[in-house]
N, C-alpha and C. Protein backbone atom coordinates (compact mmCIF):
# COMPACT_ATOMS: atom_id res chain seq x y z
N UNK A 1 0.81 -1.18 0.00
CA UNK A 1 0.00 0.00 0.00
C UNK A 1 0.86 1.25 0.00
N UNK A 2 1.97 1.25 0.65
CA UNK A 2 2.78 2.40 0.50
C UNK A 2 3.68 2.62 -0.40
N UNK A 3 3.96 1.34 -1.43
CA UNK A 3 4.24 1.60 -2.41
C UNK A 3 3.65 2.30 -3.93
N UNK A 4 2.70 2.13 -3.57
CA UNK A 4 1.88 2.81 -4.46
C UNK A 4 1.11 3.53 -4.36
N UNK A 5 0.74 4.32 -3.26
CA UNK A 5 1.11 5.40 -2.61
C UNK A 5 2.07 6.68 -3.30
N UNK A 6 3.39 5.86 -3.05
CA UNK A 6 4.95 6.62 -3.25
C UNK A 6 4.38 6.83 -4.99
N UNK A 7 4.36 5.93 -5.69
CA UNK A 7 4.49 5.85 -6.98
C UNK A 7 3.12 6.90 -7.80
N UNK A 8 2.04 6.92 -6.77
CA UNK A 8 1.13 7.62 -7.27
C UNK A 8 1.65 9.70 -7.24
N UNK A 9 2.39 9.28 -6.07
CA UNK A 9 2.86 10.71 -5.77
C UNK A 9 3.80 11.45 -6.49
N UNK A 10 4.74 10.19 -7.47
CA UNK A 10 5.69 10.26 -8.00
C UNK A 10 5.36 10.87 -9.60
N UNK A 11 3.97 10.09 -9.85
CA UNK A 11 3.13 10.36 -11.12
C UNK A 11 2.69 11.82 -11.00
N UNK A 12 1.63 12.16 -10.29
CA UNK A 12 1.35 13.30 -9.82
C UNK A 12 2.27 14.73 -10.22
N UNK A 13 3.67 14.44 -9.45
CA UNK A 13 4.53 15.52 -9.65
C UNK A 13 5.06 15.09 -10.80
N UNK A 14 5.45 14.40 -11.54
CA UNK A 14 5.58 14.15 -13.06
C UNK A 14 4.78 14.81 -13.79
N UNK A 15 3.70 14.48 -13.42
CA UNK A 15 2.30 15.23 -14.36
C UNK A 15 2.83 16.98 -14.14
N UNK A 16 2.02 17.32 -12.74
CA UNK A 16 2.41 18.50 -12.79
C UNK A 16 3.87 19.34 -13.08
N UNK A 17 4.57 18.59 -13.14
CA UNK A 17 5.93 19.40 -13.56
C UNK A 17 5.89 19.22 -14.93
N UNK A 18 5.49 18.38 -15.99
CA UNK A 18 5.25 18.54 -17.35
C UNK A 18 4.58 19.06 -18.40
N UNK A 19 3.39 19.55 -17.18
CA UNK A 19 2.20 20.11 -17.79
C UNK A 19 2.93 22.02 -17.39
N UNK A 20 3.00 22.14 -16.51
CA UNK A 20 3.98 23.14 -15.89
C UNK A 20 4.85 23.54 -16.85
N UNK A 21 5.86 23.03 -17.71
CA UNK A 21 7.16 23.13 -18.60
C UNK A 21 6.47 23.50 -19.74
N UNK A 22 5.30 22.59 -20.36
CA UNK A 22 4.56 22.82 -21.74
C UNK A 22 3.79 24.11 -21.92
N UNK A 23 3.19 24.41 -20.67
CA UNK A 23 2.67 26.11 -20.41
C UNK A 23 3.38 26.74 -20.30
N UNK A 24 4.23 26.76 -19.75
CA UNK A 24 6.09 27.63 -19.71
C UNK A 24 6.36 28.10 -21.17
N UNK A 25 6.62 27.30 -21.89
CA UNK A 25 6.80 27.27 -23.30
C UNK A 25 6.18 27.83 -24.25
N UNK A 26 4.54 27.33 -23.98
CA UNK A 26 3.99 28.08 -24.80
C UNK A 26 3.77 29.42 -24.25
N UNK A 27 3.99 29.98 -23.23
CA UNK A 27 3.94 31.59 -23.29
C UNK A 27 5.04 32.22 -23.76
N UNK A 28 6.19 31.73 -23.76
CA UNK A 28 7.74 32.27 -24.35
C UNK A 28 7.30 32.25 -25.22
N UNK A 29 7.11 31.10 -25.64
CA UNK A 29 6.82 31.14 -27.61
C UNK A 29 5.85 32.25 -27.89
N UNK A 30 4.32 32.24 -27.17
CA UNK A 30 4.24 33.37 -27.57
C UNK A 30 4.20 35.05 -27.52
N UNK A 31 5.25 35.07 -26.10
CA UNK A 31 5.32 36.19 -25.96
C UNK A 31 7.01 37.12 -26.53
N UNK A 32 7.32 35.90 -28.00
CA UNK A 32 8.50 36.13 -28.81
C UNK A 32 7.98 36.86 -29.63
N UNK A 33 8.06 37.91 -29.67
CA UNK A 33 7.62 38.88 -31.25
C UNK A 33 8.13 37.86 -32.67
N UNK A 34 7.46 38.15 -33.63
CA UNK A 34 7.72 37.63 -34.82
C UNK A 34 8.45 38.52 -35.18
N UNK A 35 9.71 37.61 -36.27
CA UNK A 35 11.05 38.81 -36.86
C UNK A 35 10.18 39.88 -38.07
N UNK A 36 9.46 39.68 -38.61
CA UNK A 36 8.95 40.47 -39.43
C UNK A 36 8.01 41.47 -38.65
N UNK A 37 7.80 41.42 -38.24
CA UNK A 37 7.16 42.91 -36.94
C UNK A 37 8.42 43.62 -36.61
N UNK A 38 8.98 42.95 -36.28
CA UNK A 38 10.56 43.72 -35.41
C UNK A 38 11.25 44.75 -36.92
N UNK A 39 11.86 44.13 -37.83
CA UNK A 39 12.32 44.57 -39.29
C UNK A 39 11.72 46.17 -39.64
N UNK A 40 10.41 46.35 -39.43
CA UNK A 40 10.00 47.64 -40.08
C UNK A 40 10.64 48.65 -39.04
N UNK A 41 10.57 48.02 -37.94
CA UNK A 41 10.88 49.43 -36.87
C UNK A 41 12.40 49.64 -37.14
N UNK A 42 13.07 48.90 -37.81
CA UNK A 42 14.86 48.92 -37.67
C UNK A 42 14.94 49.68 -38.68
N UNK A 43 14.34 49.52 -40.06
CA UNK A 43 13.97 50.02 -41.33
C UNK A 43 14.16 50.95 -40.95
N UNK A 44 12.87 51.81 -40.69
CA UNK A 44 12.47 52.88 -40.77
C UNK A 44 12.91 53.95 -39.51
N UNK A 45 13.48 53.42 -38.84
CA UNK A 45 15.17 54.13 -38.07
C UNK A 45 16.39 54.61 -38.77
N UNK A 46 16.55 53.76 -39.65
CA UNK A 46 17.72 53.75 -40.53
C UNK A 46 17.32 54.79 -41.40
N UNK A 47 16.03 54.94 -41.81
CA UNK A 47 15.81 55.81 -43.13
C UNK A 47 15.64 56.91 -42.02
N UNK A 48 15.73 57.23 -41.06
CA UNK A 48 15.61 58.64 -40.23
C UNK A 48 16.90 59.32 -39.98
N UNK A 49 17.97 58.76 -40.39
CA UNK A 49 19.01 59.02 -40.33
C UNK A 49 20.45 59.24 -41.38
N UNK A 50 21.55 59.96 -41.75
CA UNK A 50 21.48 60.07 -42.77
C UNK A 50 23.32 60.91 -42.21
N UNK A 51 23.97 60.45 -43.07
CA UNK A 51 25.21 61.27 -43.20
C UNK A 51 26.20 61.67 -44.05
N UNK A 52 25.99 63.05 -44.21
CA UNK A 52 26.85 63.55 -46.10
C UNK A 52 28.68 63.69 -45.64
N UNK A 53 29.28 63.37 -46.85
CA UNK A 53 30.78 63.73 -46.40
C UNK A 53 30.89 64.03 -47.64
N UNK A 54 31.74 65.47 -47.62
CA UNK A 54 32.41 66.34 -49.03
C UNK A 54 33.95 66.41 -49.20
N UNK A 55 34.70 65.54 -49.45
CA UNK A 55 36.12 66.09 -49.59
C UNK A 55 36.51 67.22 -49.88
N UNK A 56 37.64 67.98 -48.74
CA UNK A 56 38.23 69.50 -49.91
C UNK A 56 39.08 69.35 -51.00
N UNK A 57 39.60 67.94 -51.62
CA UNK A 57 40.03 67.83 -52.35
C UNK A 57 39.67 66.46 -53.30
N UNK A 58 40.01 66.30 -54.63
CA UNK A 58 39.60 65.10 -55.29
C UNK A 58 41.17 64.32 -55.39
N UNK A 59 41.95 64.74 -55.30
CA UNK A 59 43.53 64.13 -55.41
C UNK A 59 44.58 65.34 -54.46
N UNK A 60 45.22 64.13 -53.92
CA UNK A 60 46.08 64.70 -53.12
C UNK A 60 47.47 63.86 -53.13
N UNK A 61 49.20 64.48 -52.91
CA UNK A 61 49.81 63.76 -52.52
C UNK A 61 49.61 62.76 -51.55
N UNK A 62 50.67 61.57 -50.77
CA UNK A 62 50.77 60.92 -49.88
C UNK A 62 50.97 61.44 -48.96
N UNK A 63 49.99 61.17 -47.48
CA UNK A 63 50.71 61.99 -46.48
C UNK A 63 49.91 62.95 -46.28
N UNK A 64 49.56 64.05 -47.35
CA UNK A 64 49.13 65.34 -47.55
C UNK A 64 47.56 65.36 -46.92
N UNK A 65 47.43 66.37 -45.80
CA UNK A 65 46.30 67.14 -45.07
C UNK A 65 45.33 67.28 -46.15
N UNK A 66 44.14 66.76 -45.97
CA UNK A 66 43.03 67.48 -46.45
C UNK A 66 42.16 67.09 -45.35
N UNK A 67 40.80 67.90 -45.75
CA UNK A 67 39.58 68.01 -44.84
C UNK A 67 38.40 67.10 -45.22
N UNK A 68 37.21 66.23 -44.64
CA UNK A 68 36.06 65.86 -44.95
C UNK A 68 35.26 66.68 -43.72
N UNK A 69 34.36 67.28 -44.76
CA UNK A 69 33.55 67.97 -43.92
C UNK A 69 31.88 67.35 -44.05
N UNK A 70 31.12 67.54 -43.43
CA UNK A 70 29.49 66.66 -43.52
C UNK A 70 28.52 67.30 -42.60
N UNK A 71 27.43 66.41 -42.70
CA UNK A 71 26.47 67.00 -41.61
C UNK A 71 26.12 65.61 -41.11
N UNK A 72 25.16 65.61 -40.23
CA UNK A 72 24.62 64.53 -39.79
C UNK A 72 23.10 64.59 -39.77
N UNK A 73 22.09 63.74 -39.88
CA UNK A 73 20.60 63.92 -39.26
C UNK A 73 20.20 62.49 -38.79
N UNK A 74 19.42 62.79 -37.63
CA UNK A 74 18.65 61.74 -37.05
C UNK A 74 19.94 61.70 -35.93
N UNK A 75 21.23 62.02 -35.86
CA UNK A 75 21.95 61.77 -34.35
C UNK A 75 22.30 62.44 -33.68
N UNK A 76 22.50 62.33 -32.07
CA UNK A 76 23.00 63.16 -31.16
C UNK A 76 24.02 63.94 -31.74
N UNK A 77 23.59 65.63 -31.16
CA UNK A 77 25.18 66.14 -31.11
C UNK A 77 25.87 65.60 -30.24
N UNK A 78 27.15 65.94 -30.95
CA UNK A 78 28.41 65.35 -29.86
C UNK A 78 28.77 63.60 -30.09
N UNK A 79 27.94 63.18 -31.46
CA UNK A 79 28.28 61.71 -32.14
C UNK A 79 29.33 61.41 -32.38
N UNK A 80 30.11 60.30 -32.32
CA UNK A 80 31.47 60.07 -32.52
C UNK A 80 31.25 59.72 -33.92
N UNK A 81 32.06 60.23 -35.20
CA UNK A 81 31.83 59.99 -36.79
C UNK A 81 33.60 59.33 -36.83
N UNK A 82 33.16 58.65 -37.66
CA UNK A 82 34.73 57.60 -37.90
C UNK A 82 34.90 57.24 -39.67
N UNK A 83 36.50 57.26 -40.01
CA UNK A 83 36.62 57.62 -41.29
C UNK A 83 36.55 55.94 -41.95
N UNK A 84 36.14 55.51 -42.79
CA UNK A 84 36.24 54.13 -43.04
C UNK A 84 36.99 53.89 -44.80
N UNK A 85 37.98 53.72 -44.75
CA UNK A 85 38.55 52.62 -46.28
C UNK A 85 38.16 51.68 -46.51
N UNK A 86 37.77 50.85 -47.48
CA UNK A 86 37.89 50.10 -49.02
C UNK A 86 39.24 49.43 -49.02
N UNK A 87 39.41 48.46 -48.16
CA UNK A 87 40.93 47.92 -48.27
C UNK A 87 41.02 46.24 -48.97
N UNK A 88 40.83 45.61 -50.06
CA UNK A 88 40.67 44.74 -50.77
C UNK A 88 38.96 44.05 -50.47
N UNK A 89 38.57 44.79 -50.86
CA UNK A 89 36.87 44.10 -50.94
C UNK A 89 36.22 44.99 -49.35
N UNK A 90 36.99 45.07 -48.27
CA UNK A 90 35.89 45.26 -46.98
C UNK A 90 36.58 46.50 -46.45
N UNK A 91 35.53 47.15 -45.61
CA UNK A 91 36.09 48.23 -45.06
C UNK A 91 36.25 48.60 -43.88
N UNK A 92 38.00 49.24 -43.47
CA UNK A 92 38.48 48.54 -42.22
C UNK A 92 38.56 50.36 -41.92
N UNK A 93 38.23 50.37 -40.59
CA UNK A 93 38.01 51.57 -39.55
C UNK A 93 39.67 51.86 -39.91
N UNK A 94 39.81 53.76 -40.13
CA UNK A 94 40.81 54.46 -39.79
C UNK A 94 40.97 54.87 -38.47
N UNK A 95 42.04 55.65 -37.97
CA UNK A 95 42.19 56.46 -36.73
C UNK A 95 42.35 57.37 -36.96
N UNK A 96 40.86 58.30 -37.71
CA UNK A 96 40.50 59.48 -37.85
C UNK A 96 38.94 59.67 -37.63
N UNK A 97 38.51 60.20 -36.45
CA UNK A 97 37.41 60.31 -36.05
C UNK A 97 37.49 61.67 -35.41
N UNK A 98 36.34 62.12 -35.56
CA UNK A 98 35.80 63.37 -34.08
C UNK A 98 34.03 63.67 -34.09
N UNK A 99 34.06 64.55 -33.06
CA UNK A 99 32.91 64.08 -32.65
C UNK A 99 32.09 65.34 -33.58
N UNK A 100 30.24 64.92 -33.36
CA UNK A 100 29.60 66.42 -34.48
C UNK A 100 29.59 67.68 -33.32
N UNK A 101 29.52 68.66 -33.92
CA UNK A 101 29.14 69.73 -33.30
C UNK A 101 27.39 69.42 -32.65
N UNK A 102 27.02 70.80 -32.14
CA UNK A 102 25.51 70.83 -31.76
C UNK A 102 24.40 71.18 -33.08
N UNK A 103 25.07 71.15 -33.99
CA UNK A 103 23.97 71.18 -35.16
C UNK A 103 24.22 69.83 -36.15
N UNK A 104 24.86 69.03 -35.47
CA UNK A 104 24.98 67.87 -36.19
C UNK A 104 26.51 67.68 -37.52
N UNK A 105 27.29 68.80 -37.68
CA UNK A 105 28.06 68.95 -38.76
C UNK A 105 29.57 68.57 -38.04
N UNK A 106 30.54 68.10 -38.81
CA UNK A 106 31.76 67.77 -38.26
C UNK A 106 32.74 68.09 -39.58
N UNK A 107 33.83 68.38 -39.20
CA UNK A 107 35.08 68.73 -40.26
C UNK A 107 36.03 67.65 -39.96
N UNK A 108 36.72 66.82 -40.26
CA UNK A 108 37.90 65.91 -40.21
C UNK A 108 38.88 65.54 -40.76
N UNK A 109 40.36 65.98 -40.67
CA UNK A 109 41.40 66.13 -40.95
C UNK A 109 41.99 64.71 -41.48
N UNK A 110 42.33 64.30 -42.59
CA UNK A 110 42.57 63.41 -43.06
C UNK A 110 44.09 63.01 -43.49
N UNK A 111 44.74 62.47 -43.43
CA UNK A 111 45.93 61.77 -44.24
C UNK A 111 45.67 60.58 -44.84
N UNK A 112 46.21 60.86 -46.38
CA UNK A 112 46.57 58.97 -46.56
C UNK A 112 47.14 58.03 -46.89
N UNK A 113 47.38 57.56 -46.97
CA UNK A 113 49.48 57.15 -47.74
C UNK A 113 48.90 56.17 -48.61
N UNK A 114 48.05 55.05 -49.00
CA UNK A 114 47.76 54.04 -49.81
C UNK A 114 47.77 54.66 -51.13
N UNK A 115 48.91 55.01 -52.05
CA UNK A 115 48.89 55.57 -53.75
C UNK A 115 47.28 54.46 -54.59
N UNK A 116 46.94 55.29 -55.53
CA UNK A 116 46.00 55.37 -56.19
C UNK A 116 44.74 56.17 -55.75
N UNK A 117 43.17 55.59 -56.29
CA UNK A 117 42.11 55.63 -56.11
C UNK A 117 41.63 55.30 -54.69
N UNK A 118 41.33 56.07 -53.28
CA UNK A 118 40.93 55.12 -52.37
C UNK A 118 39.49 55.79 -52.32
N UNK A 119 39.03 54.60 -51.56
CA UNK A 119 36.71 54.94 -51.81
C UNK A 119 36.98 54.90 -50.11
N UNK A 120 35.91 56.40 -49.92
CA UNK A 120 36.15 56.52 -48.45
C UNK A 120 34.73 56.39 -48.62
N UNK A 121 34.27 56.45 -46.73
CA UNK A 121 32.86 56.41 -46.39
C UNK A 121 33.34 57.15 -44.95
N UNK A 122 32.37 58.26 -44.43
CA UNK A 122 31.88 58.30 -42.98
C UNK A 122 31.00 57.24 -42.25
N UNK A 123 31.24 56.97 -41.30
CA UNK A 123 30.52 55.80 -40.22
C UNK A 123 30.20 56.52 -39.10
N UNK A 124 28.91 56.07 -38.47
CA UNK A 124 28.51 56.60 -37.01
C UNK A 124 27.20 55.36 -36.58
N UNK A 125 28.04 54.06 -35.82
CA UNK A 125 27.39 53.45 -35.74
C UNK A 125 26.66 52.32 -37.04
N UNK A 126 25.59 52.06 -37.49
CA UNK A 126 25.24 51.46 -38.21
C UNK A 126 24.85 52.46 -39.43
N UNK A 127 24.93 53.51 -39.80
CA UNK A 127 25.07 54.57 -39.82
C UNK A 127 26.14 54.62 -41.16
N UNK A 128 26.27 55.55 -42.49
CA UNK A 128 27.80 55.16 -43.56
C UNK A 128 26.99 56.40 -44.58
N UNK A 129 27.82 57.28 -44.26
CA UNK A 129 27.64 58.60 -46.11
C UNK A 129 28.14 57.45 -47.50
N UNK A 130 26.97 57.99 -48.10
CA UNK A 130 27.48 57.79 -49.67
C UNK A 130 29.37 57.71 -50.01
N UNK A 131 29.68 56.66 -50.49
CA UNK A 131 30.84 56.27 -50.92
C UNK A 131 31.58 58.06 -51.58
N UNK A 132 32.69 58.24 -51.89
CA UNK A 132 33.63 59.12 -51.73
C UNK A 132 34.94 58.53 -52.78
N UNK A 133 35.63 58.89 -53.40
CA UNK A 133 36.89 58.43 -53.64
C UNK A 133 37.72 60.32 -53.35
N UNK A 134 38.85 59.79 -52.99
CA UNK A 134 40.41 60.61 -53.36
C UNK A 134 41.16 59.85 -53.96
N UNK A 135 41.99 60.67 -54.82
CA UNK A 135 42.99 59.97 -55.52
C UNK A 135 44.24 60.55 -54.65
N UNK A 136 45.51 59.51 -54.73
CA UNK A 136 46.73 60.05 -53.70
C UNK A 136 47.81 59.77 -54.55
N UNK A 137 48.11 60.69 -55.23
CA UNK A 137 49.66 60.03 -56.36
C UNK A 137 50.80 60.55 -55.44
């Protein structure tokens, strides 16, 4: 009698701990947003935002100072903007950055030693101005 007893008790909390786990589940599951709900809001962030860069020059020696100047919209003043190259297919962060002013615009002092055609971009975050080239003979 007390064995089955034990074994009924054993069922019991089996039951309830399984039935317990399967309701668990199904509220995660459905309290997971679907990825296509999520997508428009990322979208349409991205299109709120926006960053121009103008070279002061189209060719420059190696080495040789020039300026990219831009604006920004959709980000904090005081954004950190970062210069990005085109270095065999992908594009690898320079160590030329500064931050925007309070109306969103930034000026940035450039060098570059790689001779030919290089395709620049501004970056701020997920964030990239329209492609750019200087030439550096």
């Amino acid at each position: 009698m007390i064995v089955s007893k034990r074994n009924s008790m054993r069922l019991a909390a089996v039951t309830a701990v399984s039935v317990l786990s399967i309701g668990l589940a199904g509220t995660a599951i459905a309290a997971t947003p679907s990825a296509p709900a999520a997508q428009p809001v990322a979208a349409s962030a991205a299109a709120q935002t926006g960053i121009t860069a103008k070279p002061s020059v189209t060719s420059v020696r190696a080495w040789e100072l020039f300026r990219v100047n831009g604006t920004t919209t959709g980000l904090k003043p005081g954004t950190k903007v970062t210069l990005q190259q085109k270095q065999h297919g992908k594009w690898v962060t320079l160590p030329a950055s500064v931050n925007t002013n309070r109306n969103g615009a930034y000026s940035l002092g450039v060098k570059l030693g790689i001779k030919g055609l290089n395709e620049l971009r501004i970056v701020s975050g997920n964030t990239a101005s329209p492609v750019f080239t200087v030439t550096v003979r």
